[in-house]
PDB file of N, CA and C in Angstrom:
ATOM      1  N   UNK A   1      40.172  35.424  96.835  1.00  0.00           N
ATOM      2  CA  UNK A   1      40.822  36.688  97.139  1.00  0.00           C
ATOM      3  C   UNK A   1      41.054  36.756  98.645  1.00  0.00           C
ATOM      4  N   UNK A   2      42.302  37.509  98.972  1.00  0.00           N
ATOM      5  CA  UNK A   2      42.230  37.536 100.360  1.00  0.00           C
ATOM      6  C   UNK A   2      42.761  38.941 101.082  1.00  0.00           C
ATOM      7  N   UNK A   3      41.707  39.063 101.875  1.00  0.00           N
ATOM      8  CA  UNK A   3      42.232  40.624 102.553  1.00  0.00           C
ATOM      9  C   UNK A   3      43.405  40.738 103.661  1.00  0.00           C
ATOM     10  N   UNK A   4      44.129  41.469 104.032  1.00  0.00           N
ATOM     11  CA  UNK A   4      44.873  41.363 104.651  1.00  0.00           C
ATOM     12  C   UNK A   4      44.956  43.140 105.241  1.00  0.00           C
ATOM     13  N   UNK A   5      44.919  42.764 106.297  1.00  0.00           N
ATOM     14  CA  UNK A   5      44.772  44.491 107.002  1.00  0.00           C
ATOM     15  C   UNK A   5      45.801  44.308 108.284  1.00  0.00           C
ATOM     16  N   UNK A   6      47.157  45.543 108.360  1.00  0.00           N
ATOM     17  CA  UNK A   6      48.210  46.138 109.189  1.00  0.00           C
ATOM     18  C   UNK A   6      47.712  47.114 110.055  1.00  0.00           C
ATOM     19  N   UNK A   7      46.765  47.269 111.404  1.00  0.00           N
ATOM     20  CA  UNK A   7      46.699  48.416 112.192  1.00  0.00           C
ATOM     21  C   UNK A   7      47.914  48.498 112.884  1.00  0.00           C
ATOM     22  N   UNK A   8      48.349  50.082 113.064  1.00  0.00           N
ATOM     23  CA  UNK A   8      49.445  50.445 113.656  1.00  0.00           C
ATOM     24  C   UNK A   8      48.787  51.803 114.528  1.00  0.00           C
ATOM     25  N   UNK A   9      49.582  52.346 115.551  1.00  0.00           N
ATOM     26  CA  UNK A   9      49.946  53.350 115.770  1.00  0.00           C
ATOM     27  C   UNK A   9      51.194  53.923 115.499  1.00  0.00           C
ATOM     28  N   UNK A  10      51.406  55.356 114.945  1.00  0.00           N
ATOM     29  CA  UNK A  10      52.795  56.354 114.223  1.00  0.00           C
ATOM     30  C   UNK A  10      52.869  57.236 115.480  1.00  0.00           C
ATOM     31  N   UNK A  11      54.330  57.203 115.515  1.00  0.00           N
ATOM     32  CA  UNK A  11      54.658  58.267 115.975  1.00  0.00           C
ATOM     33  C   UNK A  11      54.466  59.621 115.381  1.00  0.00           C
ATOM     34  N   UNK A  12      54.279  59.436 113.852  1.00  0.00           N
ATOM     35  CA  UNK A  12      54.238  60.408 112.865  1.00  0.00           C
ATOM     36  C   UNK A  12      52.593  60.911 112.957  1.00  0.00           C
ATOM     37  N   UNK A  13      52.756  62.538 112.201  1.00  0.00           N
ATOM     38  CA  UNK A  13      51.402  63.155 112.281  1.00  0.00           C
ATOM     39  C   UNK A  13      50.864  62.296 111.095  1.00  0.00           C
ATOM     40  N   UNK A  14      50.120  63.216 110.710  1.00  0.00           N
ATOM     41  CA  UNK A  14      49.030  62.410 110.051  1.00  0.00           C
ATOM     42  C   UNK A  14      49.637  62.868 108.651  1.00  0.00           C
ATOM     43  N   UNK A  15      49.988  64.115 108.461  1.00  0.00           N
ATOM     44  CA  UNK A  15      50.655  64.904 107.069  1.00  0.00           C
ATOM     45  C   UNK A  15      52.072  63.597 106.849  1.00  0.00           C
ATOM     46  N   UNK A  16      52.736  63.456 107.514  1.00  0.00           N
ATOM     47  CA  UNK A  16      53.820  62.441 108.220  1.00  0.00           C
ATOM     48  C   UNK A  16      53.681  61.289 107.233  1.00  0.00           C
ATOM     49  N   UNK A  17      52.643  60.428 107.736  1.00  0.00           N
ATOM     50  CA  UNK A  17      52.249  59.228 107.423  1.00  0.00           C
ATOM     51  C   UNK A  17      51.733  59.394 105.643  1.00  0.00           C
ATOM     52  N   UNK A  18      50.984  60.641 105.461  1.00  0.00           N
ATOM     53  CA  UNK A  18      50.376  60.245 104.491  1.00  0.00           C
ATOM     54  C   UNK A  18      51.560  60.589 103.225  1.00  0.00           C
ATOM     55  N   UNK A  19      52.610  61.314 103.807  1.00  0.00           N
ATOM     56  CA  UNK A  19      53.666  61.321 103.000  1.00  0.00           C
ATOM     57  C   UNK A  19      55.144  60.831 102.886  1.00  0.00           C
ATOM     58  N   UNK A  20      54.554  60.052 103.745  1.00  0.00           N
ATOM     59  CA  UNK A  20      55.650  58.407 103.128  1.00  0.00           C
ATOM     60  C   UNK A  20      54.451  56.997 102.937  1.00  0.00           C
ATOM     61  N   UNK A  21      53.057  57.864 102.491  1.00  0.00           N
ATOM     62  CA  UNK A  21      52.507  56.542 102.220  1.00  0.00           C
ATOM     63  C   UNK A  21      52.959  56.668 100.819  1.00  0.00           C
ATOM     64  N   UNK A  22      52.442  57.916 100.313  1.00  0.00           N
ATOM     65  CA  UNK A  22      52.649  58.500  98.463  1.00  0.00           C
ATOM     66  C   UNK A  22      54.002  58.117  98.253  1.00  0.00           C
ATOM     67  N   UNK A  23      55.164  58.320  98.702  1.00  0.00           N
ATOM     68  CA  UNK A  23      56.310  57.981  98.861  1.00  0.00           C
ATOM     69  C   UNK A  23      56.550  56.520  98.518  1.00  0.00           C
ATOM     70  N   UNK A  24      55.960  55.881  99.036  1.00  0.00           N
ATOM     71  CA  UNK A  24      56.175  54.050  99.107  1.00  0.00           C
ATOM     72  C   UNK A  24      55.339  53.620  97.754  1.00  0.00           C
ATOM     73  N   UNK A  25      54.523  54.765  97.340  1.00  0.00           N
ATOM     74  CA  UNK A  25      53.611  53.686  96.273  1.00  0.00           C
ATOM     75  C   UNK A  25      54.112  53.040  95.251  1.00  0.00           C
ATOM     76  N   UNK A  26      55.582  53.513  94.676  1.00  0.00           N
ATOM     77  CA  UNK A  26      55.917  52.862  93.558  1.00  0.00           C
ATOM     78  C   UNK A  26      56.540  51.225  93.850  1.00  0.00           C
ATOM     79  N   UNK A  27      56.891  50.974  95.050  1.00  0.00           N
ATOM     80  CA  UNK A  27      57.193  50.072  95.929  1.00  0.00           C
ATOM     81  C   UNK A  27      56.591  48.633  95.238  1.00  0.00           C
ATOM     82  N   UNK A  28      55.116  49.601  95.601  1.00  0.00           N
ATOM     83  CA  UNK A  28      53.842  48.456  95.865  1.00  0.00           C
ATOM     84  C   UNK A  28      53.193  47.840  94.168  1.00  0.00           C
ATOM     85  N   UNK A  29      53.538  48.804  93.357  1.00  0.00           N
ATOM     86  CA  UNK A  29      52.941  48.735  91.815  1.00  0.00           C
ATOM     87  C   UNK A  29      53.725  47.145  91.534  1.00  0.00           C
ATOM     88  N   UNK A  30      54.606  46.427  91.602  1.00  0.00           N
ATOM     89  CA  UNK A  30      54.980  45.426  90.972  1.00  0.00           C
ATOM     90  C   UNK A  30      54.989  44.077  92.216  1.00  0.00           C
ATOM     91  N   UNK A  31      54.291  44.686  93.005  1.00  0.00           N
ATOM     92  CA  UNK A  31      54.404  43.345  94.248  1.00  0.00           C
ATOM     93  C   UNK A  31      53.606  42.388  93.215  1.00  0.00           C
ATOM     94  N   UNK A  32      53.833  41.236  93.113  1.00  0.00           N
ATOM     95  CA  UNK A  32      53.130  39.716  92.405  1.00  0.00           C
ATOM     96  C   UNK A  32      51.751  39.826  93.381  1.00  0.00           C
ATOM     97  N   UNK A  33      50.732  39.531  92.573  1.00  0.00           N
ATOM     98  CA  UNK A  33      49.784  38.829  93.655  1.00  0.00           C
ATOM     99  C   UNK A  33      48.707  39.862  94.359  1.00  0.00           C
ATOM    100  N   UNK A  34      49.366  41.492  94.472  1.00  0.00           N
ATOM    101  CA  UNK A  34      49.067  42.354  95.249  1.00  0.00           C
ATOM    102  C   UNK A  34      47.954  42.899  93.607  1.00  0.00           C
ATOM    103  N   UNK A  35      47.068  43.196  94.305  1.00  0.00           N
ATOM    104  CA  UNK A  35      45.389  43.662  93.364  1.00  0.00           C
ATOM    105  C   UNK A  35      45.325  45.177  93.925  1.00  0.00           C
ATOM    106  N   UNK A  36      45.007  45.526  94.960  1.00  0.00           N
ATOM    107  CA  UNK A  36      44.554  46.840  95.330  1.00  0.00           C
ATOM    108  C   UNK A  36      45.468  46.788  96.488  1.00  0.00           C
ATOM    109  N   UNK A  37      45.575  48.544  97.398  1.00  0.00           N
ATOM    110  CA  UNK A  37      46.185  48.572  99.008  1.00  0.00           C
ATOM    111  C   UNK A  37      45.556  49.986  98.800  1.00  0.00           C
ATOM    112  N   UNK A  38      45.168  50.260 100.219  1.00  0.00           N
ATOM    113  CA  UNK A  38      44.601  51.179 100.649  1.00  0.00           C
ATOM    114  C   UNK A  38      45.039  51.411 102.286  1.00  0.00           C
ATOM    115  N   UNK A  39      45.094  52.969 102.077  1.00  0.00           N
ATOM    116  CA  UNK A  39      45.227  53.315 103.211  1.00  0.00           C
ATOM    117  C   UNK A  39      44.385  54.190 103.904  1.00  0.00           C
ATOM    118  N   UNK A  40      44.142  53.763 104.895  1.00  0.00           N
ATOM    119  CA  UNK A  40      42.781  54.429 105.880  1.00  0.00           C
ATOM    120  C   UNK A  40      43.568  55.075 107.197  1.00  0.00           C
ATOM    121  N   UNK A  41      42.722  55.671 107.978  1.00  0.00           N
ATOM    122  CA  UNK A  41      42.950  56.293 109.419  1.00  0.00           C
ATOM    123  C   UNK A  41      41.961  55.698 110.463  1.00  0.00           C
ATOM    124  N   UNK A  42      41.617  55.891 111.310  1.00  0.00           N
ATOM    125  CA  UNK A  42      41.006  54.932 112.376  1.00  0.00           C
ATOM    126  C   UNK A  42      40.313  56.395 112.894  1.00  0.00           C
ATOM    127  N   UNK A  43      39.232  56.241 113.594  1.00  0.00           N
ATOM    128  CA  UNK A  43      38.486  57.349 114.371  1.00  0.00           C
ATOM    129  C   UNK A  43      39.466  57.409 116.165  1.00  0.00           C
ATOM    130  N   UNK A  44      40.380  56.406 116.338  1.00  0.00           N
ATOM    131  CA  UNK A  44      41.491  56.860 117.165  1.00  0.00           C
ATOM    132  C   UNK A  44      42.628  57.415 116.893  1.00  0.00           C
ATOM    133  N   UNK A  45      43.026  58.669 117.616  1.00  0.00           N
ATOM    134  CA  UNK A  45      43.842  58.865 117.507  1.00  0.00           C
ATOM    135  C   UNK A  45      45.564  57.794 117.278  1.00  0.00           C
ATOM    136  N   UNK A  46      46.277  59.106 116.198  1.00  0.00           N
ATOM    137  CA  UNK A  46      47.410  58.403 115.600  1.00  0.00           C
ATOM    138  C   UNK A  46      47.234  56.747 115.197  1.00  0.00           C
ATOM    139  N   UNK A  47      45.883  57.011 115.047  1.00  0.00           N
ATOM    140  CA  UNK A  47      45.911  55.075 114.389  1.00  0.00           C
ATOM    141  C   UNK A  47      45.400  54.879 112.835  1.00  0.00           C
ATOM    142  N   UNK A  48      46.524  54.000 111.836  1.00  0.00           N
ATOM    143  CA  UNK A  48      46.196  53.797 110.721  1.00  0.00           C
ATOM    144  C   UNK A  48      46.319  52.290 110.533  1.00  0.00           C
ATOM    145  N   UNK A  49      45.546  51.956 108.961  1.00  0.00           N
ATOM    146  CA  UNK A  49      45.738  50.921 108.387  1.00  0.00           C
ATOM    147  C   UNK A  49      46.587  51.084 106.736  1.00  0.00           C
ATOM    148  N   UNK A  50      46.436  49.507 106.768  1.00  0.00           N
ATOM    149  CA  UNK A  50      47.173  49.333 105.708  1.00  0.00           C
ATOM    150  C   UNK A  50      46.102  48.026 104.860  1.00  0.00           C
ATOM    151  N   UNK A  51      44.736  48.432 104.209  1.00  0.00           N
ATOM    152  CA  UNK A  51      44.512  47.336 103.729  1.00  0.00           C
ATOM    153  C   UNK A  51      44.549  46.867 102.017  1.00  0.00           C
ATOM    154  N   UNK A  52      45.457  45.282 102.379  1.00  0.00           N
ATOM    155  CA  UNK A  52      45.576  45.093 101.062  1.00  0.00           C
ATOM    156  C   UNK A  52      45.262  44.040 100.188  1.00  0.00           C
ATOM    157  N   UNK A  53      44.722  43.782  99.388  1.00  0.00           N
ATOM    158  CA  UNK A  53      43.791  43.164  98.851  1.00  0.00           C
ATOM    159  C   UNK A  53      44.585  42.121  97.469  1.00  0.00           C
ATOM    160  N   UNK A  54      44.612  40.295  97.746  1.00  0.00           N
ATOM    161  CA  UNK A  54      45.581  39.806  97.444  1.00  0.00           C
ATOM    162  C   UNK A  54      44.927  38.610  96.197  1.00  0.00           C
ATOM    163  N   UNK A  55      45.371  38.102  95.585  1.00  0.00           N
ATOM    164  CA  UNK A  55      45.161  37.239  94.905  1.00  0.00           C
ATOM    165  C   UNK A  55      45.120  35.528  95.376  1.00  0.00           C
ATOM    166  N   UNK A  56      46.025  35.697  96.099  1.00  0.00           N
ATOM    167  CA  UNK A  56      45.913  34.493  96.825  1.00  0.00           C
ATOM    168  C   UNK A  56      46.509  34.520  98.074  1.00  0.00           C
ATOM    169  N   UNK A  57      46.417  33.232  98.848  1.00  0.00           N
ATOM    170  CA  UNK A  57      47.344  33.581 100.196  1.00  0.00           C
ATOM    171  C   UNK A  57      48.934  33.297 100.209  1.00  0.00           C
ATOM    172  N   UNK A  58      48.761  32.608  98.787  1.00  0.00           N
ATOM    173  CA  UNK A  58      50.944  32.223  98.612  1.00  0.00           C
ATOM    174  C   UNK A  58      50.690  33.550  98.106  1.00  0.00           C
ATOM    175  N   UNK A  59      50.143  35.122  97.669  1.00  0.00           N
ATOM    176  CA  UNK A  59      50.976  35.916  97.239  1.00  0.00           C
ATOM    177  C   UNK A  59      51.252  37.201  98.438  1.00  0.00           C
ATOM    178  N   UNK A  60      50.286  36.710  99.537  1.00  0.00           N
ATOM    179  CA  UNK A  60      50.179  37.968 101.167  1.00  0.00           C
ATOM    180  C   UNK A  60      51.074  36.778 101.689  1.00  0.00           C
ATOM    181  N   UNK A  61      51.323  35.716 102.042  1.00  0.00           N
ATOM    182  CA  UNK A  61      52.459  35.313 102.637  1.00  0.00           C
ATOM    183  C   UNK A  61      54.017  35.411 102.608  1.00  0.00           C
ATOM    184  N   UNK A  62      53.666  35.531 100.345  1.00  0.00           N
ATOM    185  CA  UNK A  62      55.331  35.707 100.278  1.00  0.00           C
ATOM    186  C   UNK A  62      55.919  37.355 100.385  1.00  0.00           C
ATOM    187  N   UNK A  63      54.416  38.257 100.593  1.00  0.00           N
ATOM    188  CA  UNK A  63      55.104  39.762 100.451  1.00  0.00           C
ATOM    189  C   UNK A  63      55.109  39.725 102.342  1.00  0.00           C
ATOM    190  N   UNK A  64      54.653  38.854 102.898  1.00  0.00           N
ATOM    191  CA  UNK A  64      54.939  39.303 104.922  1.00  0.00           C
ATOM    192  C   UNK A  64      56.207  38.721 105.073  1.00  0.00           C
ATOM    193  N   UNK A  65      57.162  37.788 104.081  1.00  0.00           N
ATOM    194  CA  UNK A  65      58.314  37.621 104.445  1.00  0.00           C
ATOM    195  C   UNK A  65      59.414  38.540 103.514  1.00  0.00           C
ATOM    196  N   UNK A  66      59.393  39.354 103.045  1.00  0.00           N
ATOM    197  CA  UNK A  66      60.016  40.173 102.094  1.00  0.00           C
ATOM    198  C   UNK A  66      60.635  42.015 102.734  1.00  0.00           C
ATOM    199  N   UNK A  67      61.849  41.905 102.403  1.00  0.00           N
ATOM    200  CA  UNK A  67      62.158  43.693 102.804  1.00  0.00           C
ATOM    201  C   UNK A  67      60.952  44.569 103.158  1.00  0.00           C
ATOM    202  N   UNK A  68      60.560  44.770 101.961  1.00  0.00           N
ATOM    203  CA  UNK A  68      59.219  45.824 101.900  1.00  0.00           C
ATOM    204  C   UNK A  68      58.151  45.958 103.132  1.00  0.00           C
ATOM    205  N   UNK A  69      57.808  44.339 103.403  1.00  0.00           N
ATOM    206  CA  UNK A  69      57.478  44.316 104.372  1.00  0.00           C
ATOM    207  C   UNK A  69      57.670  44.904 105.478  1.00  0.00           C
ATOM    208  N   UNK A  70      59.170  44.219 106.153  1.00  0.00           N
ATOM    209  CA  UNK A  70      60.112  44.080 107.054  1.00  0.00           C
ATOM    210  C   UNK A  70      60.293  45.833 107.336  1.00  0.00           C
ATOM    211  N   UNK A  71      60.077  47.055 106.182  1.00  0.00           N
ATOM    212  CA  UNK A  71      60.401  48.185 106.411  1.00  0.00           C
ATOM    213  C   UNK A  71      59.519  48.737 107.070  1.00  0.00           C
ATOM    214  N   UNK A  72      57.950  48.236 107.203  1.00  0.00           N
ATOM    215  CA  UNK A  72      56.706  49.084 107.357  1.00  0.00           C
ATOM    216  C   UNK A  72      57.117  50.292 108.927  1.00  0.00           C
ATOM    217  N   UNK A  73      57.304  48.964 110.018  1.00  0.00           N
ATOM    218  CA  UNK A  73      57.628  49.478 111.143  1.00  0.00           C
ATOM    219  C   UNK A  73      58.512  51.053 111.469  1.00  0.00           C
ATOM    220  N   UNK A  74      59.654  50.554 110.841  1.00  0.00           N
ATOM    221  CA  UNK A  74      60.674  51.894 110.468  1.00  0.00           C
ATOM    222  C   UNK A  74      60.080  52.842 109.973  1.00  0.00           C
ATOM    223  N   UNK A  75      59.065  53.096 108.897  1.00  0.00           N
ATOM    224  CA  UNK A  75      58.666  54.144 107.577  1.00  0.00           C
ATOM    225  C   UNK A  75      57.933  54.708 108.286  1.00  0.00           C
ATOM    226  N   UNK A  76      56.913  54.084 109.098  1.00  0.00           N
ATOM    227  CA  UNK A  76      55.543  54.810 109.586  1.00  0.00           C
ATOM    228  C   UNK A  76      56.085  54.797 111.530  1.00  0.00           C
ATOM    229  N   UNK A  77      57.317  54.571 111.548  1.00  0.00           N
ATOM    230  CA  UNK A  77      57.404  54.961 113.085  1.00  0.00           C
ATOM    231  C   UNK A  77      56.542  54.426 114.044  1.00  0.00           C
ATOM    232  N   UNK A  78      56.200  53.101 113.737  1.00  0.00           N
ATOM    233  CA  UNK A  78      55.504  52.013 114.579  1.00  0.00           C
ATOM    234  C   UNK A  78      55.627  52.222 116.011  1.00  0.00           C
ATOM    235  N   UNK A  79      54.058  52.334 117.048  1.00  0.00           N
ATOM    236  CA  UNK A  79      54.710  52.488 117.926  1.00  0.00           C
ATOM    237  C   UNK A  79      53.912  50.658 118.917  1.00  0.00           C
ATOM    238  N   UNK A  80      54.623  50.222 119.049  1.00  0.00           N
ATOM    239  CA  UNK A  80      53.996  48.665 119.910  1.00  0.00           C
ATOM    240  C   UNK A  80      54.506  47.715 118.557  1.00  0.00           C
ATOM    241  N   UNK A  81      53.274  46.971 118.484  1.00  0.00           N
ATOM    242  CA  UNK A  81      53.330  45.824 117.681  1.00  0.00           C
ATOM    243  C   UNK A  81      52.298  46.410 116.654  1.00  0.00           C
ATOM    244  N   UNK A  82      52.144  46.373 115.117  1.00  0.00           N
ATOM    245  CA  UNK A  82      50.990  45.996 114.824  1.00  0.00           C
ATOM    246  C   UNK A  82      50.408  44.496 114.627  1.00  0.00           C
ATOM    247  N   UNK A  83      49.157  45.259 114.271  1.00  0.00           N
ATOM    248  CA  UNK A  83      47.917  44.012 114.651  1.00  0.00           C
ATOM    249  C   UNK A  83      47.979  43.740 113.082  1.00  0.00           C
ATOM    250  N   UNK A  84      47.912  41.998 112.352  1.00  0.00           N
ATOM    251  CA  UNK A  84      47.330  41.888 111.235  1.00  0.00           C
ATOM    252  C   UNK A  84      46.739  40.598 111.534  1.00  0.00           C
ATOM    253  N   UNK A  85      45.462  41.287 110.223  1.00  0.00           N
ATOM    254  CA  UNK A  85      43.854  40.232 110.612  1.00  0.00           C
ATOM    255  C   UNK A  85      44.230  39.846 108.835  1.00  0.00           C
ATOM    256  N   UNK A  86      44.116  38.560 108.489  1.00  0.00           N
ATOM    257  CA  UNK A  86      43.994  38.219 107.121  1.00  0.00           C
ATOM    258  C   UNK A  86      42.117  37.251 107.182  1.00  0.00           C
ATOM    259  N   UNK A  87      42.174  37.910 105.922  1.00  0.00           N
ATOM    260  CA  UNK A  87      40.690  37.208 105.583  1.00  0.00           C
ATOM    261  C   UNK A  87      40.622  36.454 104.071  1.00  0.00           C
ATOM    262  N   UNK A  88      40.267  35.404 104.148  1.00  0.00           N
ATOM    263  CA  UNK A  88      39.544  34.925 102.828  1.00  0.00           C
ATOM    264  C   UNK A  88      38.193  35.340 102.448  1.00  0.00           C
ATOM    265  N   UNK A  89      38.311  35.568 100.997  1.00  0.00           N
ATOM    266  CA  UNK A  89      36.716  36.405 100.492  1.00  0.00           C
ATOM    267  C   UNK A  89      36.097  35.238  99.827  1.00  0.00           C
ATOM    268  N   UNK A  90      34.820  35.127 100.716  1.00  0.00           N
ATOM    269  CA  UNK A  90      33.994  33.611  99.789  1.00  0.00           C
ATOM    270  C   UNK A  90      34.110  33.781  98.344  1.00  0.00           C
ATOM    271  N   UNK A  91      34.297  32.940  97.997  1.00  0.00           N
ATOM    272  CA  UNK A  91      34.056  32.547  96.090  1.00  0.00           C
ATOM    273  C   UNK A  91      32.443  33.096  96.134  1.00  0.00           C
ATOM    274  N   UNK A  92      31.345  32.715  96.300  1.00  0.00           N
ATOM    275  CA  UNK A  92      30.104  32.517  96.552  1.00  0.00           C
ATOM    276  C   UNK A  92      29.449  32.190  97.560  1.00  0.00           C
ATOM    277  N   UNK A  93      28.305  33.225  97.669  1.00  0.00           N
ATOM    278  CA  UNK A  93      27.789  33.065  99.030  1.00  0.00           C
ATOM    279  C   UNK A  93      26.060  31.900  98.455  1.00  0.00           C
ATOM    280  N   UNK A  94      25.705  31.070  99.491  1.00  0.00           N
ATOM    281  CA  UNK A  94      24.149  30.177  98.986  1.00  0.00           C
ATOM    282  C   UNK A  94      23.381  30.462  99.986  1.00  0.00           C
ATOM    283  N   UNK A  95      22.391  31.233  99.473  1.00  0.00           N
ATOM    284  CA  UNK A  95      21.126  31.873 100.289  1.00  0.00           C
ATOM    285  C   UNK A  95      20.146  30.110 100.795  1.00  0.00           C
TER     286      UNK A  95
END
């Protein structure tokens, strides 16, 4: 499994953001590959995430080259660059 997390700062309030997150969800229901996405807020100001939780890494690679993607910036009024951290989740951990 692999995590994949989008921090941004919005120009948008927080009411803003959280209603073009509800907005986008039907988007996300048929992405291939995509298991869970969650969206969080940061204890800084105007700062959110986007974490989403993948089946493999061919299925978070082929949705970071895709429209949907490509829209995030525009929807949530990106302000800089965001930051994304991808993680692999051990199969098993040996004590």
């Amino acid at each position: 499994m692999i995590i994949q997390m989008i921090k941004f700062r919005s120009a948008l309030s927080e009411e803003e953001v959280l209603a073009v997150a509800e907005a986008r969800i039907p988007q996300f229901r048929d992405i291939p590959g995509l298991l869970q996405k969650y969206y969080v807020k940061s204890d800084q100001p105007d700062q959110y995430a986007g974490i989403y939780l993948w089946d493999s890494m061919e299925s978070a690679a082929a949705y970071r080259q895709s429209d949907l993607a490509a829209s995030i910036p525009a929807a949530y009024k990106i302000l800089g660059q965001p930051v994304i951290e991808v993680y692999e989740v051990f199969d098993h951990v040996q004590e």
